[in-house]
Protein backbone atom coordinates (compact mmCIF):
# COMPACT_ATOMS: atom_id res chain seq x y z
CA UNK A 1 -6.80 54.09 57.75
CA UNK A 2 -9.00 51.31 58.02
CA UNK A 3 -10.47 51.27 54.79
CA UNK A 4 -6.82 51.75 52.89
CA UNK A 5 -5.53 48.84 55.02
CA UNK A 6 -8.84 46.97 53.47
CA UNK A 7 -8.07 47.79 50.15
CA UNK A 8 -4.56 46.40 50.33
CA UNK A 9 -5.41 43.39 52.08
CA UNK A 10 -8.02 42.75 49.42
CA UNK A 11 -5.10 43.67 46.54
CA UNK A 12 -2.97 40.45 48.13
CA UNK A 13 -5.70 38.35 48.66
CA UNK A 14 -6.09 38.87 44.69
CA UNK A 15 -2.54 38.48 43.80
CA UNK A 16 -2.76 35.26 45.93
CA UNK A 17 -5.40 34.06 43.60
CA UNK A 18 -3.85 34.86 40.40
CA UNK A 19 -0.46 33.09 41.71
CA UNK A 20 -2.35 29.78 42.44
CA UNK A 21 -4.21 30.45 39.10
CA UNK A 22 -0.90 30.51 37.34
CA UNK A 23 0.59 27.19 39.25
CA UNK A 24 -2.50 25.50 37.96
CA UNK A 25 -1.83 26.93 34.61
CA UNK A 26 1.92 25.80 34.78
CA UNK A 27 1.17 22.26 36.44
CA UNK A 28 -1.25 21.56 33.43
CA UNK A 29 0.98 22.58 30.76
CA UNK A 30 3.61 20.33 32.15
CA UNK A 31 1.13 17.81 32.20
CA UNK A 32 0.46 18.28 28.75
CA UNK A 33 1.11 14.70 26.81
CA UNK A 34 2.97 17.35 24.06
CA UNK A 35 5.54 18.72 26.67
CA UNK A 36 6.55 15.75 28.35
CA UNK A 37 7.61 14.83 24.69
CA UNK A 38 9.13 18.11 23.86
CA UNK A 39 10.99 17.83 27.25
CA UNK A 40 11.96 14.34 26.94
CA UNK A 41 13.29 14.94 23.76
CA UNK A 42 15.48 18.14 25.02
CA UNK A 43 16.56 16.09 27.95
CA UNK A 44 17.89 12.80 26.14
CA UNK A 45 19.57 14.72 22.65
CA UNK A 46 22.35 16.37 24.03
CA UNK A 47 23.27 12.19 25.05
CA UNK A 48 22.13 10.78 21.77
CA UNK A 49 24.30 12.91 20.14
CA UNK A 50 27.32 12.55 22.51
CA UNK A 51 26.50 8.86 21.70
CA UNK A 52 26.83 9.17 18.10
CA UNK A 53 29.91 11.29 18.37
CA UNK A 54 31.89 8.54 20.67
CA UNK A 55 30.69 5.51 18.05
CA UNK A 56 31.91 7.54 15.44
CA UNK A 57 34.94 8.22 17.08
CA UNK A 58 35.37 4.34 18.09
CA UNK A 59 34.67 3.38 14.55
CA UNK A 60 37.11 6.07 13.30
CA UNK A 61 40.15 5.21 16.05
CA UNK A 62 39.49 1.22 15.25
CA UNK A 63 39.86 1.70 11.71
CA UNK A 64 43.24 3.88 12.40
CA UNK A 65 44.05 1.14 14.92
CA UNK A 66 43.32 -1.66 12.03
CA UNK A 67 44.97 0.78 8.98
CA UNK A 68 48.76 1.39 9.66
CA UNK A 69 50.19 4.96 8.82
CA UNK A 70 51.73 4.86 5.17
CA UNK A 71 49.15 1.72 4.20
CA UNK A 72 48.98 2.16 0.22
CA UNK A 73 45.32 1.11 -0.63
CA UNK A 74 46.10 0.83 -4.36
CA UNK A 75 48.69 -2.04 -3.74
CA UNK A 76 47.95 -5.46 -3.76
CA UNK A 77 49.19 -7.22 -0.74
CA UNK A 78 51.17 -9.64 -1.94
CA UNK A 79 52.94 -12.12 0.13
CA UNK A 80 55.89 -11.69 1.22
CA UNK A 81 57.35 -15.02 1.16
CA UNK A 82 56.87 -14.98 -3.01
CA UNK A 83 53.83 -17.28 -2.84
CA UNK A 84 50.81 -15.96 -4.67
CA UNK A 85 47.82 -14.20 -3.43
CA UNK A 86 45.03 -16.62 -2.73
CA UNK A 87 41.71 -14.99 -3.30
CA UNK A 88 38.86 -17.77 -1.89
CA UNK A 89 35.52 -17.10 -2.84
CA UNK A 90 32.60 -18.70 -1.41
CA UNK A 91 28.55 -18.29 -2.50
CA UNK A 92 25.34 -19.03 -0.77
CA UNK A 93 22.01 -18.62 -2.94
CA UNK A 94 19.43 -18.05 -0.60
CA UNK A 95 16.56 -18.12 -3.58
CA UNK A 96 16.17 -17.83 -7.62
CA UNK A 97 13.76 -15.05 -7.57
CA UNK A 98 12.39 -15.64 -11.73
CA UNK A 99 13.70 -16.91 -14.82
CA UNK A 100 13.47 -14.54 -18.04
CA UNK A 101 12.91 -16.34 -20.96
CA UNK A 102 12.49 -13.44 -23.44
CA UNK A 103 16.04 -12.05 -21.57
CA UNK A 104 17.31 -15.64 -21.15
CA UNK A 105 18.65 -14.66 -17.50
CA UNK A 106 18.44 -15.74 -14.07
CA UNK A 107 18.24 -13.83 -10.62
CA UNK A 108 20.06 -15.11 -7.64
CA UNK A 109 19.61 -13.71 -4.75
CA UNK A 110 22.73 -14.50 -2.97
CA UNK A 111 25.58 -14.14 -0.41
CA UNK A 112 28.61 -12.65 -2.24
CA UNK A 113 31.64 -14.02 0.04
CA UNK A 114 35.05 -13.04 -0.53
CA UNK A 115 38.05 -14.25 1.66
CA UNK A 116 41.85 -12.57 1.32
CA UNK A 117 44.95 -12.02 3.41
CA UNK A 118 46.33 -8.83 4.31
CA UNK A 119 49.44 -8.44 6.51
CA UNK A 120 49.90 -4.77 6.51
CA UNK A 121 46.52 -4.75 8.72
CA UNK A 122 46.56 -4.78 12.76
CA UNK A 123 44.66 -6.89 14.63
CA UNK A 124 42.75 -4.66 17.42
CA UNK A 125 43.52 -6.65 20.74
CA UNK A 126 40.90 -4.99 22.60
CA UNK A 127 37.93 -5.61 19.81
CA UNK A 128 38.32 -9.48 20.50
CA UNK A 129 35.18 -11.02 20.28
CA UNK A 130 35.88 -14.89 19.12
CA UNK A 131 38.47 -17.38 18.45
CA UNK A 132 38.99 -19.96 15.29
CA UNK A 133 41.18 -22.64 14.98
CA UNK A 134 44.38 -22.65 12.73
CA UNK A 135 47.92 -20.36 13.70
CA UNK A 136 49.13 -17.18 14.06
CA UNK A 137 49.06 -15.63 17.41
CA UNK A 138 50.99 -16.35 20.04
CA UNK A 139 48.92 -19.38 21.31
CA UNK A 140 48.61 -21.13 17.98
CA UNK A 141 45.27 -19.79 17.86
CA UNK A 142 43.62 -17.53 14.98
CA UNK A 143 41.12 -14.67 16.67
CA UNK A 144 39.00 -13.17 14.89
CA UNK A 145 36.65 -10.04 15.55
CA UNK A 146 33.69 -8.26 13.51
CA UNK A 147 34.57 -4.90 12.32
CA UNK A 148 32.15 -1.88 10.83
CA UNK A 149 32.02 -1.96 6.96
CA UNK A 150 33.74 1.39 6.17
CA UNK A 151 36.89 -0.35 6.74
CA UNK A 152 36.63 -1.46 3.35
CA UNK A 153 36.79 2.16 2.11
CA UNK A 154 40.65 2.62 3.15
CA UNK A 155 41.98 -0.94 2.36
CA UNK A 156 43.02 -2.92 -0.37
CA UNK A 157 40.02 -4.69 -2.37
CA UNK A 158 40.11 -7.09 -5.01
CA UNK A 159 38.47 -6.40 -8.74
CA UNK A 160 36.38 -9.66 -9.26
CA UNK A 161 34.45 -9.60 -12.10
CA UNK A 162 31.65 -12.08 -12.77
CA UNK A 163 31.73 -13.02 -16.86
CA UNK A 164 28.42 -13.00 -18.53
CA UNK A 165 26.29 -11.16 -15.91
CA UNK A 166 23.92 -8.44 -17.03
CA UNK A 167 23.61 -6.70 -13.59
CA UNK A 168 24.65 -6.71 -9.98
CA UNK A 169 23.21 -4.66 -7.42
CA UNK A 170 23.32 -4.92 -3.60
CA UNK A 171 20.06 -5.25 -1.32
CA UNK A 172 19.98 -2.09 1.03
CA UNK A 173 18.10 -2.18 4.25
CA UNK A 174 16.39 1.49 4.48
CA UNK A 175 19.58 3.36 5.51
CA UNK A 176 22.96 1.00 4.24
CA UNK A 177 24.20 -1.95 2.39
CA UNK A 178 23.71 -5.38 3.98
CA UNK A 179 27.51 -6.53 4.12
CA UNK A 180 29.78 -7.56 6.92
CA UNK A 181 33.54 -7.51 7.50
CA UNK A 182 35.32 -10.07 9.58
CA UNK A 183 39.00 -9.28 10.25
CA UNK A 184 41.05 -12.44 11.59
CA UNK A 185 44.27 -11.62 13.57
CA UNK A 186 46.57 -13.34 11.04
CA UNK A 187 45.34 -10.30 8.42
CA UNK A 188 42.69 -12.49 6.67
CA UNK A 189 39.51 -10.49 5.68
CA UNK A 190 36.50 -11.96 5.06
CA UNK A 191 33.41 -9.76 3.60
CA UNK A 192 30.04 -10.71 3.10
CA UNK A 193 27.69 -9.17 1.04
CA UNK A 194 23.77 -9.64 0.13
CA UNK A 195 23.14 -9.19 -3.27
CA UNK A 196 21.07 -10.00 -6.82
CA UNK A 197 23.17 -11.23 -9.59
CA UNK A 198 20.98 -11.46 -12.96
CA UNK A 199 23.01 -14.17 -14.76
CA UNK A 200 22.74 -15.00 -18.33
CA UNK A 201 21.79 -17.78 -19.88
CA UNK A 202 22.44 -19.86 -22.73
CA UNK A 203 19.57 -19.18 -25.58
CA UNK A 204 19.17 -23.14 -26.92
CA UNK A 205 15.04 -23.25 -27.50
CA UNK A 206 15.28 -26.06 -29.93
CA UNK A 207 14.25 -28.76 -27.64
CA UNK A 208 11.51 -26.66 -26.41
CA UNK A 209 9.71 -27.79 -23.66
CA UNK A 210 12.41 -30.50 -23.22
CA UNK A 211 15.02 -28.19 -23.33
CA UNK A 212 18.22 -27.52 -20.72
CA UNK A 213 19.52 -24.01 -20.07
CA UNK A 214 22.88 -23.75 -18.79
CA UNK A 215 24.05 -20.30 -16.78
CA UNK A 216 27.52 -19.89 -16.32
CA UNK A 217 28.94 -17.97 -13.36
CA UNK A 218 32.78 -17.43 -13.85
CA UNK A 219 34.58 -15.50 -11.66
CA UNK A 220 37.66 -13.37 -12.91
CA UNK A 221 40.31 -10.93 -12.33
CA UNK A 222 38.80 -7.73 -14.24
CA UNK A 223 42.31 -5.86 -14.82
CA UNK A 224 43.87 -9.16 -15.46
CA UNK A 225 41.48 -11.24 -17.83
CA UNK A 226 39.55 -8.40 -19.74
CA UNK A 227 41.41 -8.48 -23.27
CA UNK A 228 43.97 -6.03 -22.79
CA UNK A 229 46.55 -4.61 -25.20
CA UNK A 230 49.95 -6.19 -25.58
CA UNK A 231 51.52 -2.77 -24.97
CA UNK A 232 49.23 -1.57 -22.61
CA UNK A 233 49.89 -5.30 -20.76
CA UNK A 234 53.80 -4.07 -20.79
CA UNK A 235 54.20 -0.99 -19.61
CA UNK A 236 51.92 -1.51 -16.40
CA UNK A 237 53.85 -2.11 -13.34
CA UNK A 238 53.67 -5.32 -12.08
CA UNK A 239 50.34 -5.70 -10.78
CA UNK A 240 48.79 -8.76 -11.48
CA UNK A 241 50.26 -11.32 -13.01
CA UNK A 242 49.37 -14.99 -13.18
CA UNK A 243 51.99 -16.40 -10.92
CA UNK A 244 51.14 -14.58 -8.69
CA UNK A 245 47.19 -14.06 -8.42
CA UNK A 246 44.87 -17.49 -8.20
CA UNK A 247 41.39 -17.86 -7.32
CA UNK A 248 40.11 -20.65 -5.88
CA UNK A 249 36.32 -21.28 -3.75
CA UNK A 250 36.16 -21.43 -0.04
CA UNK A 251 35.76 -25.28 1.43
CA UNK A 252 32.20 -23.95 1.68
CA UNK A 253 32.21 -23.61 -2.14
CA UNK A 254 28.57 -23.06 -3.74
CA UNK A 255 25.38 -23.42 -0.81
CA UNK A 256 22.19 -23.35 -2.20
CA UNK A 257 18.98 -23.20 0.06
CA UNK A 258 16.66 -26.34 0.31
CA UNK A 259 13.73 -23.94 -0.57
CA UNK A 260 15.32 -23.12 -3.59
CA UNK A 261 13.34 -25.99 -5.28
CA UNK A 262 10.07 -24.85 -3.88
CA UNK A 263 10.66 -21.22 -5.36
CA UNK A 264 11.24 -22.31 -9.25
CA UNK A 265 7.94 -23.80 -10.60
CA UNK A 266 8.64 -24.43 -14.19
CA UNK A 267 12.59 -26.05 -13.82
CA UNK A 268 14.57 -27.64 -11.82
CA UNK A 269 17.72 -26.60 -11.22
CA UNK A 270 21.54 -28.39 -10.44
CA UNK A 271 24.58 -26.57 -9.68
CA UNK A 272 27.77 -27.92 -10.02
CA UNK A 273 31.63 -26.06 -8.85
CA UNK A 274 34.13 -26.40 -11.75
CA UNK A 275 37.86 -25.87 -12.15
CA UNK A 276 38.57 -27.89 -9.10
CA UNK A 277 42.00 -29.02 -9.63
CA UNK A 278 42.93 -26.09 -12.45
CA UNK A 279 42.32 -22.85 -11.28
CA UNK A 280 43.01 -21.14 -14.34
CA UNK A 281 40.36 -20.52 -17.72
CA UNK A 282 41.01 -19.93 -21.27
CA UNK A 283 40.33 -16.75 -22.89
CA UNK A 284 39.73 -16.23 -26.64
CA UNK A 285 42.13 -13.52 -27.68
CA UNK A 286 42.86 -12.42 -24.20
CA UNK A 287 46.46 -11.54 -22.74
CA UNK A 288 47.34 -13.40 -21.15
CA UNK A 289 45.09 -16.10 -22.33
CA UNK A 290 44.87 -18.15 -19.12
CA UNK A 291 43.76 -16.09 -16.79
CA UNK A 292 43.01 -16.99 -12.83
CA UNK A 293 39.21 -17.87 -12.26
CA UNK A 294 36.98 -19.72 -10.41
CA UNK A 295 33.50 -20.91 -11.87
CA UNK A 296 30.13 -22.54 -11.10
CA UNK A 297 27.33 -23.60 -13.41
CA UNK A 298 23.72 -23.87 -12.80
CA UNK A 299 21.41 -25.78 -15.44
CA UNK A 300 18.11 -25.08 -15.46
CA UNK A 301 15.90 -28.30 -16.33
CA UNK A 302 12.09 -27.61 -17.63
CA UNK A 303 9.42 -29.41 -16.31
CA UNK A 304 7.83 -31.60 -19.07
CA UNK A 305 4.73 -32.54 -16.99
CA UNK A 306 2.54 -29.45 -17.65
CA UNK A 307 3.72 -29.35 -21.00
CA UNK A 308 2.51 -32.96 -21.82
CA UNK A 309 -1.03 -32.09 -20.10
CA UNK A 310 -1.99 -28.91 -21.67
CA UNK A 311 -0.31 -28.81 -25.25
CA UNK A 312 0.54 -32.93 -26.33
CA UNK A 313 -2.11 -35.25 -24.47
CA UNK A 314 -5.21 -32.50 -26.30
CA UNK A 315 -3.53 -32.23 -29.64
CA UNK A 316 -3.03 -36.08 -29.76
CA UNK A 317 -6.78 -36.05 -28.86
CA UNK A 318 -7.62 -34.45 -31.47
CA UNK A 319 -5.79 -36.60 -34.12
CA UNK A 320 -7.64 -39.80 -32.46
CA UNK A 321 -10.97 -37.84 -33.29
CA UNK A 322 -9.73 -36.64 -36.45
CA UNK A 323 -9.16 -40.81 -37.30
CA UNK A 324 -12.30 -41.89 -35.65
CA UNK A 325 -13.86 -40.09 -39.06
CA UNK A 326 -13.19 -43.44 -41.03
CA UNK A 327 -15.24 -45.23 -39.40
CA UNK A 328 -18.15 -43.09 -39.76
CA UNK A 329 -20.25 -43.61 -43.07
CA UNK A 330 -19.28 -41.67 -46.31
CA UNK A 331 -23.13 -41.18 -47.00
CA UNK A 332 -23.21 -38.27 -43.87
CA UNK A 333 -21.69 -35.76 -45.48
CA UNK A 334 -22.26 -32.53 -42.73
CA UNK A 335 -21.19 -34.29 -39.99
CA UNK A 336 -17.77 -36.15 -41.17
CA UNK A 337 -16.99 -32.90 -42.73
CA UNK A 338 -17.82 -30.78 -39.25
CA UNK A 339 -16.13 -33.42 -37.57
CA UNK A 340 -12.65 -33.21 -39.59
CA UNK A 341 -12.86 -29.80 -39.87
CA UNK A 342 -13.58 -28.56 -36.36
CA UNK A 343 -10.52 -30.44 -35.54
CA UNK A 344 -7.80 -29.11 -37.48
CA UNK A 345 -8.81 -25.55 -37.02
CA UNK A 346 -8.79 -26.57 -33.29
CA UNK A 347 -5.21 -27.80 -33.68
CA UNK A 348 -4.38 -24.44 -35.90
CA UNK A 349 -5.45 -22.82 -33.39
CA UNK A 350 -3.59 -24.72 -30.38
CA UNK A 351 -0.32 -24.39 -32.42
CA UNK A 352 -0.93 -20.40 -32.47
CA UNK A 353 -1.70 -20.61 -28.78
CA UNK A 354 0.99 -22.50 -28.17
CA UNK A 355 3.84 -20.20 -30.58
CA UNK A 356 2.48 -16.96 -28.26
CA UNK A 357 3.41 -18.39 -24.98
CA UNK A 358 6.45 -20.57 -25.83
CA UNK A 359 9.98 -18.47 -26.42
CA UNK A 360 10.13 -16.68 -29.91
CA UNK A 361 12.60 -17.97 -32.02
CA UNK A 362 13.37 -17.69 -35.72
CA UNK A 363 13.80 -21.70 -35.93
CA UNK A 364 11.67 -24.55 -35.19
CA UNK A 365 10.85 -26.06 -31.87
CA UNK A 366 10.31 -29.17 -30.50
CA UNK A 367 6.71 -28.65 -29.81
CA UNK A 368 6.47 -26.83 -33.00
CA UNK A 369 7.04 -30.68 -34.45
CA UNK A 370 4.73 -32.15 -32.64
CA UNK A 371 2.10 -29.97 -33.62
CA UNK A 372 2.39 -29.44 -37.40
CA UNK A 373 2.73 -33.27 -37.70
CA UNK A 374 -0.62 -32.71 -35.61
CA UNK A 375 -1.92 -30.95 -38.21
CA UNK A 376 -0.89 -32.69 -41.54
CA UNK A 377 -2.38 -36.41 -40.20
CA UNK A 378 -5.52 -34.15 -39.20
CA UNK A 379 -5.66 -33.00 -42.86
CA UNK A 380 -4.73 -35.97 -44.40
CA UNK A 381 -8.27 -37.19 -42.78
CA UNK A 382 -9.71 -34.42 -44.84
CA UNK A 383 -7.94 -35.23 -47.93
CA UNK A 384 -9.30 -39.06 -47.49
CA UNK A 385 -12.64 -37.86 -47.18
CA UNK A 386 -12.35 -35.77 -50.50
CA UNK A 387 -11.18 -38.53 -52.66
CA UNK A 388 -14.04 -40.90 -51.34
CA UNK A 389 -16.42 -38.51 -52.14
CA UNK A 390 -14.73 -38.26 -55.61
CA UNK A 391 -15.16 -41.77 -56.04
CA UNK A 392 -18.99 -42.23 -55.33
CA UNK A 393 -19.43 -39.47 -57.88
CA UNK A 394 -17.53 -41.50 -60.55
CA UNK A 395 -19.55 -44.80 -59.73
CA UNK A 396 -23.16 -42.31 -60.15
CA UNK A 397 -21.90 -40.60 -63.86
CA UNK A 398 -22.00 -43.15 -67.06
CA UNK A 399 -19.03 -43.46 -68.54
CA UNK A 400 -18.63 -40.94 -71.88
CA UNK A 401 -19.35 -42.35 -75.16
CA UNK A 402 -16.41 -42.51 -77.90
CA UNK A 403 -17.91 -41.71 -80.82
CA UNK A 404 -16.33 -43.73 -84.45
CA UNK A 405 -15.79 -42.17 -87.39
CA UNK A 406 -17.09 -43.58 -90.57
CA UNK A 407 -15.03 -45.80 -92.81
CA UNK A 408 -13.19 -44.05 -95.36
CA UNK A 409 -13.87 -44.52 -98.85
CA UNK A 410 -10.70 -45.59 -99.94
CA UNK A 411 -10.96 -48.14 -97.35
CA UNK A 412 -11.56 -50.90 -99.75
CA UNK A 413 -9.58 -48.88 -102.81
CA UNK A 414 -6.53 -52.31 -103.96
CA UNK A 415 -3.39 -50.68 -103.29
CA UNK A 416 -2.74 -50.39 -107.05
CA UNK A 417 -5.10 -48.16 -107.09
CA UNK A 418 -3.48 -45.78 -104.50
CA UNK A 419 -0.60 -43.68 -104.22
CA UNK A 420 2.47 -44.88 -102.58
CA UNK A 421 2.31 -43.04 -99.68
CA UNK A 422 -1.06 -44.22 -98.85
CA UNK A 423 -0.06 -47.94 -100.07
CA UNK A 424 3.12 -47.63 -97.15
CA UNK A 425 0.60 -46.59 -94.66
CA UNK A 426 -1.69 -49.28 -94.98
CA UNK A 427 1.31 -51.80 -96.00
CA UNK A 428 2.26 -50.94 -92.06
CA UNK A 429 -1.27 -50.94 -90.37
CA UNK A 430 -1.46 -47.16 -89.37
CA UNK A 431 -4.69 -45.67 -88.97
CA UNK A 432 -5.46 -42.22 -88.47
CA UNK A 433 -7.00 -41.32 -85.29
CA UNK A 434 -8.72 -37.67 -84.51
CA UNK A 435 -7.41 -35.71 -81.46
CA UNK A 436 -11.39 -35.98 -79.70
CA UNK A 437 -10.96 -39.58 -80.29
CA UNK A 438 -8.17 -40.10 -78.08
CA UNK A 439 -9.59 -37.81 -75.67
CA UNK A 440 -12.73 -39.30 -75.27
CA UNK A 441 -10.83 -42.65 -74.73
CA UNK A 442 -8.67 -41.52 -72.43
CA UNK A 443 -11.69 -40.23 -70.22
CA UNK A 444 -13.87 -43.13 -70.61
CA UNK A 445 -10.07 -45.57 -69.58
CA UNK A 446 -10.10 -43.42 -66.51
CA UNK A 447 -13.57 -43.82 -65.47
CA UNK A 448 -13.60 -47.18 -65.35
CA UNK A 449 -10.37 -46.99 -63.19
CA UNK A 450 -11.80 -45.05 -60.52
CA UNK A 451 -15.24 -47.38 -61.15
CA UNK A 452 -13.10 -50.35 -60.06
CA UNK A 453 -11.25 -48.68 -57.08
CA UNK A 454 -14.45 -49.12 -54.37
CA UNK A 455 -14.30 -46.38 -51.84
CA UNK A 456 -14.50 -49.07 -49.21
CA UNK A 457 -11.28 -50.18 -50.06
CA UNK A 458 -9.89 -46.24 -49.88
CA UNK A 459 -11.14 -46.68 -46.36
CA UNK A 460 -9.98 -49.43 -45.16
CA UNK A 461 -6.66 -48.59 -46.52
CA UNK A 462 -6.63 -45.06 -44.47
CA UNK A 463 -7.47 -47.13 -41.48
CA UNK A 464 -4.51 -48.93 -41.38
CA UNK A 465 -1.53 -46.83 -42.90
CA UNK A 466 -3.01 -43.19 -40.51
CA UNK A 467 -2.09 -45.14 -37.33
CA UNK A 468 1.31 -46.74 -38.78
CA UNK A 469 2.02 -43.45 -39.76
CA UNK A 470 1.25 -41.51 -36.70
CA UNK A 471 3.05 -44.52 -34.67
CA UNK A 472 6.07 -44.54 -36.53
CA UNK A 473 6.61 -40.66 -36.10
CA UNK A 474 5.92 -41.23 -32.29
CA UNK A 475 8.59 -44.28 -32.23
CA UNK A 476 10.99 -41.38 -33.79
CA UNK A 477 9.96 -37.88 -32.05
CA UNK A 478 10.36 -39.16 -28.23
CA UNK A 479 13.54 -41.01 -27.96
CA UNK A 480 14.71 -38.12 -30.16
CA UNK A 481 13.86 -35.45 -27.74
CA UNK A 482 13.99 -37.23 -24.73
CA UNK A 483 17.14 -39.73 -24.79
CA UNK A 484 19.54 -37.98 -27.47
């Protein structure tokens, strides 16, 4: 018995060891960085989730709270009293991200505001979470509170539409639209939104680089401004009509960032609000043709200053250089020619530069001007230079020789002697003269011409009348471009 009561003490005293073996086993697995994860994870989801589920059914019993049963989103809420239905608009531009030349457009990147009233909405008493001043609750106060977004996807929402924009887009962060909603307890909604307008710009490069661009940003009703039918205009209900729509901008108005200025380095910009006291535009061939709309216009100045530097102050160099050939003696031939030359291929060149990187157009710039007139006083230097070589070749060459013709015969013959015709001619003091005759005289009459014309004189006359000329078209090109 002994040795069977060994054995099964030494069984338990095994078992004993494999249990603690195990708790070791367990206590470092729960130790593991990996499960404490895996548990937290289990432990905290069930709650996350409940969370989600209550926000989601806060969000979805304020937005029945805010929405009354029977609320028709595809009617305008128009006022009861008869007045009309004031949509304010309001934008801040928090930057001008680039200019497109080629695409003559503009990208703001801006805060979209738009401000309406809607009295079929409920104010949620228990969602309070500021005050404003004005009326309409029962203190004379207006309270307002911030609501979630998706409330705009079971109301009533105006149709603006923004004339002569090539794209809109909103800026997402990761998951959703950046917008906000703020719901006022007198019905007023006011929604916010971040987003990029590309605007478009007038096309008017014929003062380039002194030019002006002009981007207009009007603001209409789409259903009621875009150019609709006459029958189709008639047999809609009454939806919008002008009496009752108008547009108008926010006391806010049109906010532009001070850092705007730092963001745009080839313009500067000015934005001015029109349609203050009118809050109606024309429309060509439009029904009707005044339509509510609010508008805003930013010009877009260029910046002369690197313009002048790089393309006018070397090209009028070059001219100067191009003139500072008179003074150099006609005898060096190479380098007055290198000289004059060298110069207006360099300006050739500068005006091809110049056409690559300015706007391309199918008419004539400013600076396109500038630099041909560039060009023709350079060449006009190589023209001089021609002619004065011209003449010091006439002054080296002796002057052809007109050869006479000997005396006729019947020279001395009495005009009894000769037949009438012959007695007129001499009777009248003609004399006939052979075609190489008058040739050789009229070469020899022209050589002596350009024998008395010094080329000194060419010279000195090119001295004077390049400046004048170069001076007067200066007196005429700026005020042009830069006053009128």
């Amino acid at each position: 018995m002994v040795p069977q009561k060994a054995g099964i003490a030494g069984t338990v005293s095994q078992q004993a060891v494999k249990l603690q073996e195990y708790k070791a086993r367990r206590n470092k697995n729960i130790m593991d960085p990996r499960g404490v994860v895996i548990f937290v994870w289990l432990m905290t989801s069930p709650w996350c989730c409940a969370g989600q589920r209550a926000a989601r059914k806060t969000n979805d019993a304020n937005k029945l709270s805010i929405v009354p049963p029977g609320y028709l989103q595809e009617l305008a809420p128009w006022p009861q009293d008869g007045s009309p239905l004031m949509i304010n608009f309001s934008l801040k531009v928090n930057a001008i991200m680039e200019t497109d030349e080629k695409q003559t457009a503009v990208i703001l990147d801006s805060f979209f505001r738009v401000k309406w009233s809607d009295w079929r909405l409920n104010y949620p008493e228990e969602e309070e979470s500021g005050k404003g001043s004005g009326g309409g609750s029962d203190n004379g106060e207006v309270r307002h509170t911030i609501v979630n977004p998706v409330l705009l996807e079971e109301v009533w929402l105006p149709d603006p539409y923004i004339f002569n924009v090539r794209d809109i887009s909103t800026v997402r962060l990761l998951l959703k639209d950046v917008r906000g909603v703020v719901l006022y307890s007198d019905g007023t909604l006011f929604v916010s939104i971040l987003t990029k307008i590309h605007l478009g710009c007038s096309a008017k490069f014929s003062r380039f680089p002194f030019d002006e661009q002009e981007c207009s940003l009007a603001i209409y009703s789409f259903f009621l401004w875009y150019g609709l039918p006459l029958h189709l205009v008639t047999a809609l209900p009454d939806m919008y009509e002008a009496p009752t729509l108008e547009m108008r901008w926010l006391p806010s108005g049109l906010v532009v960032d001070p850092r705007v200025k730092d963001q745009l380095t080839n313009f500067d910009y000015t934005f001015t609000i029109g349609n203050t006291s009118s809050n109606t535009c024309p429309c060509y061939k439009c029904i009707p043709p005044e339509a509510p709309c609010v508008y805003a216009t930013l010009v877009l100045t260029r910046k002369v200053l690197g313009h002048l530097l790089s393309t006018f102050l070397p090209s009028g160099l070059f001219v100067a250089v191009s003139y500072a050939s008179l003074f150099w003696p006609a005898d060096v031939i190479p380098g007055r020619t290198v000289l004059v030359i060298t110069s207006l291929l360099t300006l050739v060149s500068m005006h091809t530069g110049v056409r690559q990187s300015s706007p391309e157009t199918s008419y004539i710039k400013a600076v396109d001007v500038w630099m041909i007139a560039c060009i023709v006083m350079s060449a006009l230097m190589l023209f001089e230079y021609g002619i004065v070589l011209f003449i010091k070749k006439q002054h080296k060459e002796p002057a052809p020789a007109v050869k006479e013709e000997p005396p006729s015969r019947t020279a001395h013959v009495p005009p009894s002697a000769k037949s009438i015709k012959t007695a007129f001619e001499l009777s009248v003091g003609r004399e006939k003269v052979s075609p190489l005759q008058v040739n050789l005289k009229t070469r020899q009459s022209a050589h002596r011409w350009w024998q008395a014309l010094k080329e000194d004189k060419v010279e000195n006359i090119f001295k004077v009348l390049a400046p004048v000329v170069f001076l007067f078209f200066n007196l005429v090109y700026w005020p042009y471009y830069l006053v009128y």
